[in-house]
Protein backbone atom coordinates (compact mmCIF):
# COMPACT_ATOMS: atom_id res chain seq x y z
CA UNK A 1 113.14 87.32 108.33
CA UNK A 2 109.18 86.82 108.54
CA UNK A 3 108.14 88.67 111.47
CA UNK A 4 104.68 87.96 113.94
CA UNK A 5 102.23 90.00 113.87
CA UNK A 6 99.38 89.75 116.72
CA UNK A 7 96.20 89.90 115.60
CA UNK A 8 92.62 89.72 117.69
CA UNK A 9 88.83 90.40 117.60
CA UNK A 10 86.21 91.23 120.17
CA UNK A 11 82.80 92.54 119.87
CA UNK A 12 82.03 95.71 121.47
CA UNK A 13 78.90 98.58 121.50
CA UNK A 14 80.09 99.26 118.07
CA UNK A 15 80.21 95.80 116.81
CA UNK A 16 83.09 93.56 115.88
CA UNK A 17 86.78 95.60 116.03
CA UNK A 18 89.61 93.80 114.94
CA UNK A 19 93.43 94.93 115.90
CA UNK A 20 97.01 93.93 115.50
CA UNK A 21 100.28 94.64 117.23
CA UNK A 22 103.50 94.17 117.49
CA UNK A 23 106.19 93.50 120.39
CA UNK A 24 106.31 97.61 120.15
CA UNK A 25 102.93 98.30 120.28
CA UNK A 26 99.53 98.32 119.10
CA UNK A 27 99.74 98.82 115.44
CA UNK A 28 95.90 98.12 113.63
CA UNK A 29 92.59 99.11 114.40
CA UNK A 30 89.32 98.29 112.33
CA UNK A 31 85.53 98.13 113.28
CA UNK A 32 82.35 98.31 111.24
CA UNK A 33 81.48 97.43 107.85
CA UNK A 34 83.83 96.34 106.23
CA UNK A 35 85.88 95.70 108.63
CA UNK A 36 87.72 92.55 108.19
CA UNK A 37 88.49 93.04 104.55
CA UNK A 38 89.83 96.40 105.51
CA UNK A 39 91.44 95.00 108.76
CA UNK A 40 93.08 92.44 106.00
CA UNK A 41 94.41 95.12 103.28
CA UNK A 42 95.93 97.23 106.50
CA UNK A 43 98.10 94.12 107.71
CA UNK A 44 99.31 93.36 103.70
CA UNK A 45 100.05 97.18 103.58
CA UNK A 46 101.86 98.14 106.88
CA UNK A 47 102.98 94.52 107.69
CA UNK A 48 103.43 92.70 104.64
CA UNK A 49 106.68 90.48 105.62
CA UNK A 50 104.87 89.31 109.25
CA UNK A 51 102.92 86.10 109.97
CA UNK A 52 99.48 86.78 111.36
CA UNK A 53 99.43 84.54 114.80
CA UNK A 54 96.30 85.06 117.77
CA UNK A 55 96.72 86.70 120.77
CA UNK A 56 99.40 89.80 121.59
CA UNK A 57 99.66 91.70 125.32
CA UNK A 58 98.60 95.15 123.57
CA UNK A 59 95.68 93.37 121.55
CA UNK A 60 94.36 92.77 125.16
CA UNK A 61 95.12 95.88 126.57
CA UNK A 62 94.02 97.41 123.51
CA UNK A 63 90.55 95.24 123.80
CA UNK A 64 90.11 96.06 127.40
CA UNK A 65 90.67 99.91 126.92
CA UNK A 66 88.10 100.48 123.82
CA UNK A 67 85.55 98.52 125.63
CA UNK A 68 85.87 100.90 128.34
CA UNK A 69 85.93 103.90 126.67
CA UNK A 70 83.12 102.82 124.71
CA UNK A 71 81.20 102.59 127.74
CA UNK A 72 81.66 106.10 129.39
CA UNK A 73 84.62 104.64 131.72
CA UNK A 74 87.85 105.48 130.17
CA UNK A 75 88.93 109.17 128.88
CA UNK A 76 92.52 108.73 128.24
CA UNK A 77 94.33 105.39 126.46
CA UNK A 78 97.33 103.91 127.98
CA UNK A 79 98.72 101.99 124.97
CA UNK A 80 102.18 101.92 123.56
CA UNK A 81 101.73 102.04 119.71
CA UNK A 82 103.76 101.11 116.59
CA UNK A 83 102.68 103.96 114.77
CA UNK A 84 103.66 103.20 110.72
CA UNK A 85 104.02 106.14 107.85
CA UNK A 86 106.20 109.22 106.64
CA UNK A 87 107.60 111.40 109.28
CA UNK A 88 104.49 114.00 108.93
CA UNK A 89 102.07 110.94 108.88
CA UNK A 90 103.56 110.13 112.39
CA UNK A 91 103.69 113.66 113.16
CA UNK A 92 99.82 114.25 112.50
CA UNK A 93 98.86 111.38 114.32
CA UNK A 94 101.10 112.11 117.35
CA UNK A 95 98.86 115.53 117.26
CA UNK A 96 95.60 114.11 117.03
CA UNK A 97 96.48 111.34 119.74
CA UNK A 98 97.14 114.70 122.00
CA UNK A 99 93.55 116.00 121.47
CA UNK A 100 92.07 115.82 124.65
CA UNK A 101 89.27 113.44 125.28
CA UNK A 102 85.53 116.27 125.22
CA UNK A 103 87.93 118.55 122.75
CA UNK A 104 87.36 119.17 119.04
CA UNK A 105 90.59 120.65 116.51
CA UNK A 106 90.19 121.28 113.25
CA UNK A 107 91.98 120.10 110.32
CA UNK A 108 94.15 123.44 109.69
CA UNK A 109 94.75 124.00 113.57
CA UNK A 110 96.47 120.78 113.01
CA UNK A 111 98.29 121.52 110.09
CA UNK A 112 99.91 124.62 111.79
CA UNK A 113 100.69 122.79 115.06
CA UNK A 114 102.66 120.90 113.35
CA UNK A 115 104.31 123.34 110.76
CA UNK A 116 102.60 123.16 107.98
CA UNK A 117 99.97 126.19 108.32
CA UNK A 118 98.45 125.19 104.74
CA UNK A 119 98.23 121.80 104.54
CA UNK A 120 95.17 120.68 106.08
CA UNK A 121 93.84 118.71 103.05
CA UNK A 122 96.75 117.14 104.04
CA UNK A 123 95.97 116.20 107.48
CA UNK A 124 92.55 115.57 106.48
CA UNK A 125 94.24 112.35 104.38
CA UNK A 126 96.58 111.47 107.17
CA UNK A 127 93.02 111.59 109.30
CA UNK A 128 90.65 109.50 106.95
CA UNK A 129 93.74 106.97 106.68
CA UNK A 130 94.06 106.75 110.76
CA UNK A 131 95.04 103.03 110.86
CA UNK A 132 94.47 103.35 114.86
CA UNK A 133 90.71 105.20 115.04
CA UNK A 134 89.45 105.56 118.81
CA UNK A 135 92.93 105.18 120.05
CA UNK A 136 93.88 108.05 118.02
CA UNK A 137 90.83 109.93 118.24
CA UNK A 138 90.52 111.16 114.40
CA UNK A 139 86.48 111.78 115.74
CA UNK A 140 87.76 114.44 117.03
CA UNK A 141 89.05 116.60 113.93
CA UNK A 142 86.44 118.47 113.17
CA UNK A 143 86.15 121.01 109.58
CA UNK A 144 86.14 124.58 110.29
CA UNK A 145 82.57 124.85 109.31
CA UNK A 146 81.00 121.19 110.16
CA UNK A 147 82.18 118.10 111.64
CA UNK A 148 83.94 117.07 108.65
CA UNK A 149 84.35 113.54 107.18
CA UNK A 150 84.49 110.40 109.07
CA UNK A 151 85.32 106.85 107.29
CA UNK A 152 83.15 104.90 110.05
CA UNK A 153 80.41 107.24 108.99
CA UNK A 154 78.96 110.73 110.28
CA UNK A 155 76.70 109.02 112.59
CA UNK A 156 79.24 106.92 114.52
CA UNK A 157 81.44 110.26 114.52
CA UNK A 158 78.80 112.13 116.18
CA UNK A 159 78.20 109.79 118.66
CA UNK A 160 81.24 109.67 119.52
CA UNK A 161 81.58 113.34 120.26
CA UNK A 162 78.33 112.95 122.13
CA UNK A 163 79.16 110.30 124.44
CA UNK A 164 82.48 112.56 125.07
CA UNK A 165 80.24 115.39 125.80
CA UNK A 166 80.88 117.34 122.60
CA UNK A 167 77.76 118.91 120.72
CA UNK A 168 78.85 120.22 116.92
């Protein structure tokens, strides 16, 4: 059965995002360079039976809510999300999600919080391959001893701590 997949693009302070969903929930989020040919390898990875079509309910949403937090207006989402993975993919990115907006964790606080004290190269991976960033604030993960890695770039990671109010 061939599945739809919702796809959409707006522009934004930090240029053109692009995002897909399904009837359960935002699934896809991509911005910056690169963007649409990354936006296009996520969709043949996590969707790969579904027919891209325009429009979706949590695309808008989704649009609305980034814009806003963007702009200093919006400190918590309220998105329902089709989160895709393993069970400790989901699990990582259930914990990040919880990081409160003007809060930093770091990669092994994560990795014990969710049982697996020693793992945080691990949840560094699960973090670089966040296919929801901003919704799922991966900005926020932080090293122990720097701000860590970002795949939008340090810069855009430290601006995003700043606008939250977060100096590293």
């Amino acid at each position: 059965m061939n599945r739809k997949i919702y796809v959409h693009s707006f522009n934004s302070p930090l240029g053109k995002f692009n995002l897909a969903s399904t009837d359960r929930g935002l699934s896809i989020v991509s911005f910056g360079t690169g963007s649409r040919a990354h936006f296009k390898h996520l969709l043949e990875k996590i969707h790969p039976d579904c027919t891209a079509v325009s429009g979706g309910t949590w695309n808008k949403k989704a649009a609305k809510q980034i814009n806003a937090y963007l702009n200093g207006k919006l400190k918590k989402f309220h998105l329902k999300l089709d989160l895709s993975g393993t069970p400790f993919q989901k699990k990582v990115l259930r914990k990040i999600a919880a990081i409160p907006y003007g809060r930093t964790k770091t990669y092994g606080s994560i990795a014990a919080a969710v049982g697996h004290p020693h793992a945080s190269r691990a949840v560094g991976s699960v973090n670089a391959r966040n296919p929801l960033p901003i919704v799922i604030p991966c900005h926020r993960v932080v090293g122990a001893s720097g701000p860590g890695g970002y795949r939008y770039g340090l810069k855009i990671k430290k601006n995003l701590l700043k606008l939250e109010g977060v100096t590293l």
